[in-house]
N, C-alpha and C. Protein backbone atom coordinates (compact mmCIF):
# COMPACT_ATOMS: atom_id res chain seq x y z
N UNK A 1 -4.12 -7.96 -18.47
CA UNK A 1 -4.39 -8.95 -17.43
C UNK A 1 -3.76 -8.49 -16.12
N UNK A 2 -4.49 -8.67 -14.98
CA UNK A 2 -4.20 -8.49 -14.00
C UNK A 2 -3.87 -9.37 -12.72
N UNK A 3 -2.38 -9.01 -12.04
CA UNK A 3 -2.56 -10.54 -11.39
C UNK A 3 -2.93 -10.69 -9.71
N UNK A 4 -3.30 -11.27 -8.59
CA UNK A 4 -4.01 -11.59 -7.81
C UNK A 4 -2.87 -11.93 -7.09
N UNK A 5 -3.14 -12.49 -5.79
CA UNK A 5 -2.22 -13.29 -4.55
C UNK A 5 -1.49 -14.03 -5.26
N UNK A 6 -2.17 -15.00 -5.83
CA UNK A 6 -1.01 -16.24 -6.37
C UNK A 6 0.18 -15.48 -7.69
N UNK A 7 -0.50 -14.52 -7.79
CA UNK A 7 0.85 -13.92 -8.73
C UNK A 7 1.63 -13.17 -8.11
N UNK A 8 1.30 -12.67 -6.86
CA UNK A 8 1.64 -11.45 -5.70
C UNK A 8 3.07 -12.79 -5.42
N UNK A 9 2.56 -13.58 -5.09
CA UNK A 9 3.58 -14.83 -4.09
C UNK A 9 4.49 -15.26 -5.03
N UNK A 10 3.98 -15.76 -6.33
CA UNK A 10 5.56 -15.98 -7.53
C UNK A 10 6.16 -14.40 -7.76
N UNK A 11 5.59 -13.02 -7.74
CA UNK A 11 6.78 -12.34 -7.72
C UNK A 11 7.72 -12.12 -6.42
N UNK A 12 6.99 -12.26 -5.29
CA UNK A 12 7.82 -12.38 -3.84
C UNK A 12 8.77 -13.14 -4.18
N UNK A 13 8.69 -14.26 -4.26
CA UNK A 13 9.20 -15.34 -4.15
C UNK A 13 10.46 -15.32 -5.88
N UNK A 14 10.12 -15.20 -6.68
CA UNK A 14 10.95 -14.65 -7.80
C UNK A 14 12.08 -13.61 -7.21
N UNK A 15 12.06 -12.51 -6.34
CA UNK A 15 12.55 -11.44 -5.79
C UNK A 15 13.18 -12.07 -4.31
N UNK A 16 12.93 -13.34 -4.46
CA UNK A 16 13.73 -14.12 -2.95
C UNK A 16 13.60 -13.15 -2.00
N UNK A 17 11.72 -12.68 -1.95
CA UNK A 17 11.76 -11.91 -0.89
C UNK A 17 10.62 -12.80 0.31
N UNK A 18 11.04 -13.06 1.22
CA UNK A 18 10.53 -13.69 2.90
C UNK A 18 9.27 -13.18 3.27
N UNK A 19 7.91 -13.62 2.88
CA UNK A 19 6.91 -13.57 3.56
C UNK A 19 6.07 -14.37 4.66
N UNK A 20 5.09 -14.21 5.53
CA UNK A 20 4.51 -14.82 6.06
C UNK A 20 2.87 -14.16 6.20
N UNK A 21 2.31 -14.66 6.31
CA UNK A 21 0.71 -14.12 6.02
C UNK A 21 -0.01 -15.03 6.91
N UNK A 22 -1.35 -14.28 7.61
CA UNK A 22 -2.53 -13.98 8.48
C UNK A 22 -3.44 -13.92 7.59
N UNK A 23 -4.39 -15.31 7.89
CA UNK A 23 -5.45 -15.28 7.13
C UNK A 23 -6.37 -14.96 7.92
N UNK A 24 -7.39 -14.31 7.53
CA UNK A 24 -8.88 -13.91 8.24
C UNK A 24 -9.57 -13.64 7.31
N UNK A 25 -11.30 -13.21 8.24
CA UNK A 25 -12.49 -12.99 7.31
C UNK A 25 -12.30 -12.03 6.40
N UNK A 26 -12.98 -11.59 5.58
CA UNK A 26 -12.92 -10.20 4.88
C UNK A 26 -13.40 -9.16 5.52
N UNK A 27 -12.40 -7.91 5.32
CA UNK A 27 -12.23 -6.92 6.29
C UNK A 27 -12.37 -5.51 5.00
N UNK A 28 -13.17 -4.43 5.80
CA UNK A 28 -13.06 -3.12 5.04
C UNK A 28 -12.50 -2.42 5.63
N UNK A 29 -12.40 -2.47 6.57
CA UNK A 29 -11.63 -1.01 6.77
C UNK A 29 -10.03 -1.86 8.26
N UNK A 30 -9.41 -0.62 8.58
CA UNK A 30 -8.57 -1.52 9.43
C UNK A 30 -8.88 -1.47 10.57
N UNK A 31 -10.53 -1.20 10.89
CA UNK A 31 -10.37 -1.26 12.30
C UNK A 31 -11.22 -2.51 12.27
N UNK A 32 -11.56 -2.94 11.81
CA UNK A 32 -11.82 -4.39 11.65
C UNK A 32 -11.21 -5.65 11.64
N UNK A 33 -10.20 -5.16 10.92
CA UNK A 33 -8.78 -5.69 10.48
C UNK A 33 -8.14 -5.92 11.62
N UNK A 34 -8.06 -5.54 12.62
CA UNK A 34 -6.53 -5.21 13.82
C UNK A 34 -6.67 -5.98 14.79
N UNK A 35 -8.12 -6.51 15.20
CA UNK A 35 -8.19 -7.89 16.14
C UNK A 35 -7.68 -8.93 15.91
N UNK A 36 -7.58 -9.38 14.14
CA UNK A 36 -6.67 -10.65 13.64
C UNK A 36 -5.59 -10.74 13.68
N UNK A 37 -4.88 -9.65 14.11
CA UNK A 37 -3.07 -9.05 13.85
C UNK A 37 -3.24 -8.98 15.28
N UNK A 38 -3.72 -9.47 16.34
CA UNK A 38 -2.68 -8.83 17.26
C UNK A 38 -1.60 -9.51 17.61
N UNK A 39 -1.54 -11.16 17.07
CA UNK A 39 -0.14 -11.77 17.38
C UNK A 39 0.51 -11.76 16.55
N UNK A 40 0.77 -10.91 15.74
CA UNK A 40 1.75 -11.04 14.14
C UNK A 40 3.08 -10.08 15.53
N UNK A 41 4.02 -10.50 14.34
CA UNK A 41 5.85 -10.41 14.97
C UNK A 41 5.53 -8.38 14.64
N UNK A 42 6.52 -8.01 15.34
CA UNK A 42 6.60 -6.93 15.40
C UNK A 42 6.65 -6.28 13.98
N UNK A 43 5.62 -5.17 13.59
CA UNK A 43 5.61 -4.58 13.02
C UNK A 43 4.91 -3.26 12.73
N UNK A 44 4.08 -2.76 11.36
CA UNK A 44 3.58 -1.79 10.79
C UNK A 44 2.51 -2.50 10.17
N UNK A 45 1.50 -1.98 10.28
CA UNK A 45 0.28 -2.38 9.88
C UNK A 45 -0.07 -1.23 8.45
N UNK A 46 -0.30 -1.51 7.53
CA UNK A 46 -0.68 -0.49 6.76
C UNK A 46 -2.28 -0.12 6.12
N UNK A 47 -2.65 1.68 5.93
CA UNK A 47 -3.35 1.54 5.93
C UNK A 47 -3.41 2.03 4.53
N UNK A 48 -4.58 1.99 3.35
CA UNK A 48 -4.09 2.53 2.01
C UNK A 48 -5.31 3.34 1.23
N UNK A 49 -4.70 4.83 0.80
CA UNK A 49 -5.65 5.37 0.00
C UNK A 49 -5.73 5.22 -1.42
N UNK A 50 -6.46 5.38 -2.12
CA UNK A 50 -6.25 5.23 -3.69
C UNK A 50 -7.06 6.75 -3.71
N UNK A 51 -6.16 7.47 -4.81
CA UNK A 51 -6.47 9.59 -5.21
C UNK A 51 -6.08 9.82 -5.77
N UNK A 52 -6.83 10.83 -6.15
CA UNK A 52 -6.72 11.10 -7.71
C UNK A 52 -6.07 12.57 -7.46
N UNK A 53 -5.69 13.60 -7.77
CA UNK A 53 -5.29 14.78 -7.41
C UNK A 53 -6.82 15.54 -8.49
N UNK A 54 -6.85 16.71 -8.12
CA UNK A 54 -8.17 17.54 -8.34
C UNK A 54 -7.96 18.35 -9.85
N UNK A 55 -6.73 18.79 -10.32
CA UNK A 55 -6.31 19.32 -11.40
C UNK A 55 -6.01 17.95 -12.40
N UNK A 56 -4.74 17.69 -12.36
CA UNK A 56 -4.04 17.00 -13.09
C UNK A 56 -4.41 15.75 -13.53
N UNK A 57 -5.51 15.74 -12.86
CA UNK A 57 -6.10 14.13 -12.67
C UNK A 57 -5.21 13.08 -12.47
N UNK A 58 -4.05 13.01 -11.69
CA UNK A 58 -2.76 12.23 -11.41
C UNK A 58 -3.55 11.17 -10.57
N UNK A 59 -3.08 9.94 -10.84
CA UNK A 59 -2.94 8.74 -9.07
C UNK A 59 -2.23 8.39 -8.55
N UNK A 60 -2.98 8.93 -7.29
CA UNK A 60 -1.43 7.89 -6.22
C UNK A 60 -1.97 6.79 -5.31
N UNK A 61 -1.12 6.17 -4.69
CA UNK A 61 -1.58 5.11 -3.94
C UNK A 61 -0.98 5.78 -2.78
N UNK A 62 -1.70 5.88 -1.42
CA UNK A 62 -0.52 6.45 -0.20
C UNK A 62 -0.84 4.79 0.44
N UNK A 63 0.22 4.60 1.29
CA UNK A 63 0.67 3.63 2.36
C UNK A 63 1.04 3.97 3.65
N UNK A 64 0.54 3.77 4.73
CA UNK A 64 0.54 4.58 5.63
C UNK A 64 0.28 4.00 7.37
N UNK A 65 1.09 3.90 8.03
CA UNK A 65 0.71 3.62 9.40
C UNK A 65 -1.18 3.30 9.61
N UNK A 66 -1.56 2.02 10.01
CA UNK A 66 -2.81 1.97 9.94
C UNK A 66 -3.77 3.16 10.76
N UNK A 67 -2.65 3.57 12.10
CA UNK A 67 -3.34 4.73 12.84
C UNK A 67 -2.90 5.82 12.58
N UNK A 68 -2.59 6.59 11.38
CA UNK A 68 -2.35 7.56 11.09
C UNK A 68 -3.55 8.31 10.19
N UNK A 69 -3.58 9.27 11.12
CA UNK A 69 -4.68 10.32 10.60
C UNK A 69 -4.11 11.39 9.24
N UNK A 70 -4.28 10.92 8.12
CA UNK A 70 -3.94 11.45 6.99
C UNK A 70 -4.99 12.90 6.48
N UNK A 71 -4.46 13.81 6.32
CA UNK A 71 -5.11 14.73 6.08
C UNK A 71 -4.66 15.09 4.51
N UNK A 72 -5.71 15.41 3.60
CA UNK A 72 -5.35 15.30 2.61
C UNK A 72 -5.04 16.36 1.54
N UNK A 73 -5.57 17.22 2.09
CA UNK A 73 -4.94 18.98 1.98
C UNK A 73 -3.44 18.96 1.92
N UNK A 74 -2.90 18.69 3.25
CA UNK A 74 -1.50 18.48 3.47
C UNK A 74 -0.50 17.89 2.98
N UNK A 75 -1.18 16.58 2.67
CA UNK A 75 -0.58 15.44 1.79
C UNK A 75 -0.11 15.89 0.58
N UNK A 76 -1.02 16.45 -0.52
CA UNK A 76 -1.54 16.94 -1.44
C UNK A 76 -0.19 18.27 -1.61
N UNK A 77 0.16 19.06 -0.24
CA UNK A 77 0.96 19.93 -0.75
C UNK A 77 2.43 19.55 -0.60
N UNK A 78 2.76 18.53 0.28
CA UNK A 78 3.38 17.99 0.69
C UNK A 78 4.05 17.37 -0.54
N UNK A 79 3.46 17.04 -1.59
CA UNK A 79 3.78 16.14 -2.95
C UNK A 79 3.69 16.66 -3.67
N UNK A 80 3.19 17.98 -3.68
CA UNK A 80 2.79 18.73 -5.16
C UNK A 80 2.19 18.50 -5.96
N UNK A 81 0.76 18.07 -5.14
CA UNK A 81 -0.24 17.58 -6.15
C UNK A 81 -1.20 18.73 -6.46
N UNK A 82 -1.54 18.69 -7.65
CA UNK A 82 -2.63 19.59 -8.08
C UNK A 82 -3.52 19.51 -8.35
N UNK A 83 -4.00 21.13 -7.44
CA UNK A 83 -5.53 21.53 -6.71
C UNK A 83 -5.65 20.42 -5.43
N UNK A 84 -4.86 19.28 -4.99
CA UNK A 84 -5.36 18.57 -3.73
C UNK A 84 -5.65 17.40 -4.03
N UNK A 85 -6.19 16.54 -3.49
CA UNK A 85 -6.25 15.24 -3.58
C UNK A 85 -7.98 14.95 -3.16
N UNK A 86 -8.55 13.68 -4.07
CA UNK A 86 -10.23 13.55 -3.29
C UNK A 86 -10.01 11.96 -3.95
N UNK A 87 -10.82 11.45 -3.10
CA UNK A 87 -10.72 9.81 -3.32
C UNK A 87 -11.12 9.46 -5.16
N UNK A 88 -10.29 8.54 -5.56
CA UNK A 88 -10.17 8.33 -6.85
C UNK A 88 -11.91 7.31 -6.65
N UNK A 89 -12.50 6.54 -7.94
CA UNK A 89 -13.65 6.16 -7.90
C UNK A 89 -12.81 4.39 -8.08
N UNK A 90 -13.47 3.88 -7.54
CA UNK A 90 -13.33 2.32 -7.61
C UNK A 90 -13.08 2.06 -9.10
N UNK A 91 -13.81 2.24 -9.98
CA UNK A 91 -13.72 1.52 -11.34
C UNK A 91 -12.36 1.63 -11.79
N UNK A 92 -11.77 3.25 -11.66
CA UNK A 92 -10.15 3.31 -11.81
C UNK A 92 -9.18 2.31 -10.94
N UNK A 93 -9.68 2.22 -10.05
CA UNK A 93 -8.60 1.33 -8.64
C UNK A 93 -8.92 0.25 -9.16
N UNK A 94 -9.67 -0.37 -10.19
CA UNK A 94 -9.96 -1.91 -10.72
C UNK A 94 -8.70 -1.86 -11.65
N UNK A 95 -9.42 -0.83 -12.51
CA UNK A 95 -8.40 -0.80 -13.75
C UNK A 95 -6.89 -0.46 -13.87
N UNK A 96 -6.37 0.07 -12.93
CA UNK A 96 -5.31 0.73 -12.34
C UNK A 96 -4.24 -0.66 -11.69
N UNK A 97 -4.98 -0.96 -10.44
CA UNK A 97 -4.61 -1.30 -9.57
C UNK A 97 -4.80 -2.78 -9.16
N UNK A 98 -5.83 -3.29 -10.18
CA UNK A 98 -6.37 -5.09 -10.50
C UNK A 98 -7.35 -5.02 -8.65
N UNK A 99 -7.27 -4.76 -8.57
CA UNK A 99 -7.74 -4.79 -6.88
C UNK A 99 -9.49 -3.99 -6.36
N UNK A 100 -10.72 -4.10 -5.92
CA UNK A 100 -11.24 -3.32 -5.46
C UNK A 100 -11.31 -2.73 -4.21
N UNK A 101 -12.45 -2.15 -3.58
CA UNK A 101 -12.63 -1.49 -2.51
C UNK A 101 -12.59 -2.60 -1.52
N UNK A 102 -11.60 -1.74 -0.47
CA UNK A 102 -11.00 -2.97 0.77
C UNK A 102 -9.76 -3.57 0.50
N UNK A 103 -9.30 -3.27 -1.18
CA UNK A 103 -8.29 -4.52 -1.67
C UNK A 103 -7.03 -3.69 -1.85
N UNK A 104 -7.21 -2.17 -1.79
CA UNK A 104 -5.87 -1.31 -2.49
C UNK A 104 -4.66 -2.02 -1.17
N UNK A 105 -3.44 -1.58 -1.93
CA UNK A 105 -2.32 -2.07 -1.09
C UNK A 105 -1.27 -1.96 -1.94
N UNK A 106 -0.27 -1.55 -1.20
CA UNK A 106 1.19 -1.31 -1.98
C UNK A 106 1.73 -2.64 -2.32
N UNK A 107 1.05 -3.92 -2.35
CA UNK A 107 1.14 -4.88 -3.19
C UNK A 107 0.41 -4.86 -4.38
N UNK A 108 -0.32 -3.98 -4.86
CA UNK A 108 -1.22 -3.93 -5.97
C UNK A 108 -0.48 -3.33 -6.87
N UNK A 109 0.63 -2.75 -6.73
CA UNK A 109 1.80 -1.82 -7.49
C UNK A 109 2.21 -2.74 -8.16
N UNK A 110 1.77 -4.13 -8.02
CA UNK A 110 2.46 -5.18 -9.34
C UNK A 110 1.75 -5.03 -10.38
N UNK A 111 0.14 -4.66 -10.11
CA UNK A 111 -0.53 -4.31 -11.52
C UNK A 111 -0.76 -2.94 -12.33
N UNK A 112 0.35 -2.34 -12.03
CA UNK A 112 0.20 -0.98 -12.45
C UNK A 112 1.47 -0.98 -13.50
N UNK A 113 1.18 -2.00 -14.51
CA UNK A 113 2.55 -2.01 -15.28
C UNK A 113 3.00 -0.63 -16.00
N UNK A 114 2.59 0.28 -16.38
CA UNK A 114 2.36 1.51 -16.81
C UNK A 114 3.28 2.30 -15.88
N UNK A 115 3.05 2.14 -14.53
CA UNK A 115 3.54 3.32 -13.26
C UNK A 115 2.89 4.30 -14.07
N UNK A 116 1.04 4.36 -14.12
CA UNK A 116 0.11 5.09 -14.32
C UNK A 116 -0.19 5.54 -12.81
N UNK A 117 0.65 5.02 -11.73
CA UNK A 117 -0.05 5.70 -10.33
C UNK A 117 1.28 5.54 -9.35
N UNK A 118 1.48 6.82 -8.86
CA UNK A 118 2.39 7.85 -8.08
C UNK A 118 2.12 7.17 -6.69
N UNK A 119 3.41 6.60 -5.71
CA UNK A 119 3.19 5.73 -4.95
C UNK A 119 3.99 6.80 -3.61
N UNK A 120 3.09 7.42 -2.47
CA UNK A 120 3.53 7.15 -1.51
C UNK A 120 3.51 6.61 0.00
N UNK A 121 4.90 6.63 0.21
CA UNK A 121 4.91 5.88 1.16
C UNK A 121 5.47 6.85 2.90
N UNK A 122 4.32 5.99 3.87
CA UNK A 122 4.97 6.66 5.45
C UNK A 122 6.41 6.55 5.37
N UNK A 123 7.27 7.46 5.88
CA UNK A 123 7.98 7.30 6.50
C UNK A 123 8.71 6.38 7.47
N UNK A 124 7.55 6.17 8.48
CA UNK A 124 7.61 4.96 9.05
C UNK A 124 7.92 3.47 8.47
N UNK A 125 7.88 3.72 7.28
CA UNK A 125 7.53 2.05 6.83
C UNK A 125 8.85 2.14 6.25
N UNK A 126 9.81 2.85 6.19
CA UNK A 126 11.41 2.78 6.04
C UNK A 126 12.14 3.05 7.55
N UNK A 127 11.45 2.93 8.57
CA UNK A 127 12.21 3.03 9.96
C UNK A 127 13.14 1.63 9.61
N UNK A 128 13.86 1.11 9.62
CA UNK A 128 14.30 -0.65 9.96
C UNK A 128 14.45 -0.50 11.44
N UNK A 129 15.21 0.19 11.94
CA UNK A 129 15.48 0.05 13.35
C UNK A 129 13.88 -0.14 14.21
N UNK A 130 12.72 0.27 13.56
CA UNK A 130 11.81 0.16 14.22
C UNK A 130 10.95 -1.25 14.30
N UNK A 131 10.43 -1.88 13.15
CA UNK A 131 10.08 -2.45 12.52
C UNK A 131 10.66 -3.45 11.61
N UNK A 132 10.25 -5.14 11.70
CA UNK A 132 11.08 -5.71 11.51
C UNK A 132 10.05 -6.22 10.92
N UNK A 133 8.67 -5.96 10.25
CA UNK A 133 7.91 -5.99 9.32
C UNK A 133 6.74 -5.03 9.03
N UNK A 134 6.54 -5.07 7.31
CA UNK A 134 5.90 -3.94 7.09
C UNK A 134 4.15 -4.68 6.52
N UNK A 135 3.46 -4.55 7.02
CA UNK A 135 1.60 -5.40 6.40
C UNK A 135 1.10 -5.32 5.55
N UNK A 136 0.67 -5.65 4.83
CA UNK A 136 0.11 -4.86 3.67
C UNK A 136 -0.90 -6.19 3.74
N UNK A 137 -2.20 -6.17 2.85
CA UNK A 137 -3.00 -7.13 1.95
C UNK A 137 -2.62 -7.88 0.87
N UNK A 138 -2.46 -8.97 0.52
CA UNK A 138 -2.14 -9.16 -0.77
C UNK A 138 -2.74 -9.52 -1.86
N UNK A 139 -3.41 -8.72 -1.76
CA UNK A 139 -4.76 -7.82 -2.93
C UNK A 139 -5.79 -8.31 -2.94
N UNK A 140 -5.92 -9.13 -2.08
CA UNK A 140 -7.57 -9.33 -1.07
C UNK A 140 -7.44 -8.76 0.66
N UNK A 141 -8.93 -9.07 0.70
CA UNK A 141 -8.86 -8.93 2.02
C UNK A 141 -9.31 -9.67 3.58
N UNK A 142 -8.74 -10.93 2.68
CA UNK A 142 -8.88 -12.18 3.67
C UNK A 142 -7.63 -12.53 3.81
N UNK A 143 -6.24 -11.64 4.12
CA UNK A 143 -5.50 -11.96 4.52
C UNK A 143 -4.58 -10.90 4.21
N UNK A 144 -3.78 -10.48 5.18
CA UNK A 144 -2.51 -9.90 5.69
C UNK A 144 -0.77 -10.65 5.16
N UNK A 145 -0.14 -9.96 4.68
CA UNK A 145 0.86 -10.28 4.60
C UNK A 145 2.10 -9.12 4.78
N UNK A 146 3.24 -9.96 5.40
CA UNK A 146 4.32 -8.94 6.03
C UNK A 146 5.71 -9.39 5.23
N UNK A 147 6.31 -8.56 5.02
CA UNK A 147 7.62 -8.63 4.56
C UNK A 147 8.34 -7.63 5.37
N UNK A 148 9.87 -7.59 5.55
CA UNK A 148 10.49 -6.90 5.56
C UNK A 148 10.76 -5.25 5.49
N UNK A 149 10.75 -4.14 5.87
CA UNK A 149 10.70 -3.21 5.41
C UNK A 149 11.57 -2.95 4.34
N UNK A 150 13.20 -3.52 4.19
CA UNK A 150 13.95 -3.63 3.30
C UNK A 150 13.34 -4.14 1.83
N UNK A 151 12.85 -5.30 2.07
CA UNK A 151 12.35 -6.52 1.12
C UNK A 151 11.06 -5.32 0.63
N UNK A 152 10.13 -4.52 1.28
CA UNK A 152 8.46 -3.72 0.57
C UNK A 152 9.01 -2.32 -0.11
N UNK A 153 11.04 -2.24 0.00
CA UNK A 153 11.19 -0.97 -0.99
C UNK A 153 11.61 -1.91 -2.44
N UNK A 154 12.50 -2.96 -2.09
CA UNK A 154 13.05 -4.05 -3.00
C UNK A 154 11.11 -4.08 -4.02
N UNK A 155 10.11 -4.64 -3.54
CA UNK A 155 9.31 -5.14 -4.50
C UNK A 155 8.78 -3.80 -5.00
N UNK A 156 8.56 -2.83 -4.72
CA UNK A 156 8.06 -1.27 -5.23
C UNK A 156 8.76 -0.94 -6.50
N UNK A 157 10.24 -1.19 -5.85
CA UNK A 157 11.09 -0.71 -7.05
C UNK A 157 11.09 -1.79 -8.14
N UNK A 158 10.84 -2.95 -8.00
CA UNK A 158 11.05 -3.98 -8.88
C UNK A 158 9.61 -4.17 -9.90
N UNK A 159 8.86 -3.14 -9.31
CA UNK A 159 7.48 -2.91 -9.98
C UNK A 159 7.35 -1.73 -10.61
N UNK A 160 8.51 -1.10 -10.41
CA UNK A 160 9.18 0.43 -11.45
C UNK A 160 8.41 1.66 -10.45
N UNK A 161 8.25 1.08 -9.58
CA UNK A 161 7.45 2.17 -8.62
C UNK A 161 8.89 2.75 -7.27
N UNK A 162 9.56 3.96 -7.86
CA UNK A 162 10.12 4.59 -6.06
C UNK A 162 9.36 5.05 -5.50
N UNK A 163 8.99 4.75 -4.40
CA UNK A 163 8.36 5.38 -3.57
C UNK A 163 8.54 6.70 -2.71
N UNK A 164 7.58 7.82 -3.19
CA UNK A 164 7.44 8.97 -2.49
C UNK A 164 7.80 8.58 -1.53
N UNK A 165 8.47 9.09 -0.38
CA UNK A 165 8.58 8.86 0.99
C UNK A 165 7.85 10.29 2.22
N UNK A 166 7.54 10.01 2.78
CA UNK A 166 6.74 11.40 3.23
C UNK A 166 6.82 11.16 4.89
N UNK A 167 7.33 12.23 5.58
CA UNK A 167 7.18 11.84 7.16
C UNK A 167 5.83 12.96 7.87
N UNK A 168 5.26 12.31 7.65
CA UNK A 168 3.61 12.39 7.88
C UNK A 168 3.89 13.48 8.93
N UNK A 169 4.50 13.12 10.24
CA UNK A 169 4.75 14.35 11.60
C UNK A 169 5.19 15.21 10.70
N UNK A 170 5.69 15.63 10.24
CA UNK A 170 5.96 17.00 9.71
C UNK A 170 5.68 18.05 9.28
């Protein structure tokens, strides 16, 4: 079984971790997404891949500055993934991740009880001095939700997921 927003919010909230959430229409991609956010409190908007690596058949979830141009060659060597990385197929990101297309999000790491999928994360989204919230979906996509950057390593890890950390400029 897989669980949804209302299970997303009793583990927040179980983890006495501080959210607030932006509801809007349903959104695919984030440039769709970014007209509803423009009055949210200072933060990181995230944007999210679901991949499979080309050898190993590994998954990861990346999390990532919404305007960050991810190249996936790089990524891929960057993590030591093998043969590279190519978009995983939806039916896995169902089964994986409880979530579909439009829905991945480093809140979906609650349904990956297994840690069957390799999680990383921008750099950016551990700045604190920068960012005094981090965005994510909470596993739809009629709405935005922000926590803490402190509070989005707290629920990763509490989902048995550390997060890769990767500084993308590099």
């Amino acid at each position: 079984m897989t669980g949804g927003r209302k299970e997303l919010m009793e583990f927040l909230e179980k983890l006495e971790i501080k959210s607030h959430t932006v509801e809007h229409p349903a959104v695919f991609t984030v440039e769709a997404m970014m007209p509803y956010l423009k009055d949210i409190p200072n933060g990181i908007v995230s944007k999210n891949l679901f991949l499979k690596d080309k050898k190993k058949k590994g998954l990861w979830l990346v999390s990532c500055s919404a305007n960050r141009e991810v190249k996936l060659n790089d990524l891929a060597k960057k993590v030591g993934a093998s043969g590279g990385f190519r978009f995983a197929d939806e039916a896995i990101m169902v089964e994986k991740l409880g979530v579909g297309q439009g829905c991945a999000t480093g809140f979906s790491l609650l349904n990956d009880r297994n840690q069957d999928v390799k999680f990383i994360l921008d750099a950016e989204f551990t700045d604190y001095s920068k960012h005094d919230w981090v965005y994510f979906h909470p596993m739809e996509n009629t709405a935005t939700t922000g926590v803490s950057p402190e509070d989005f390593i707290k629920f990763a890890k509490a989902t048995g997921h550390d997060p890769i950390v990767v500084n993308f400029d590099e």
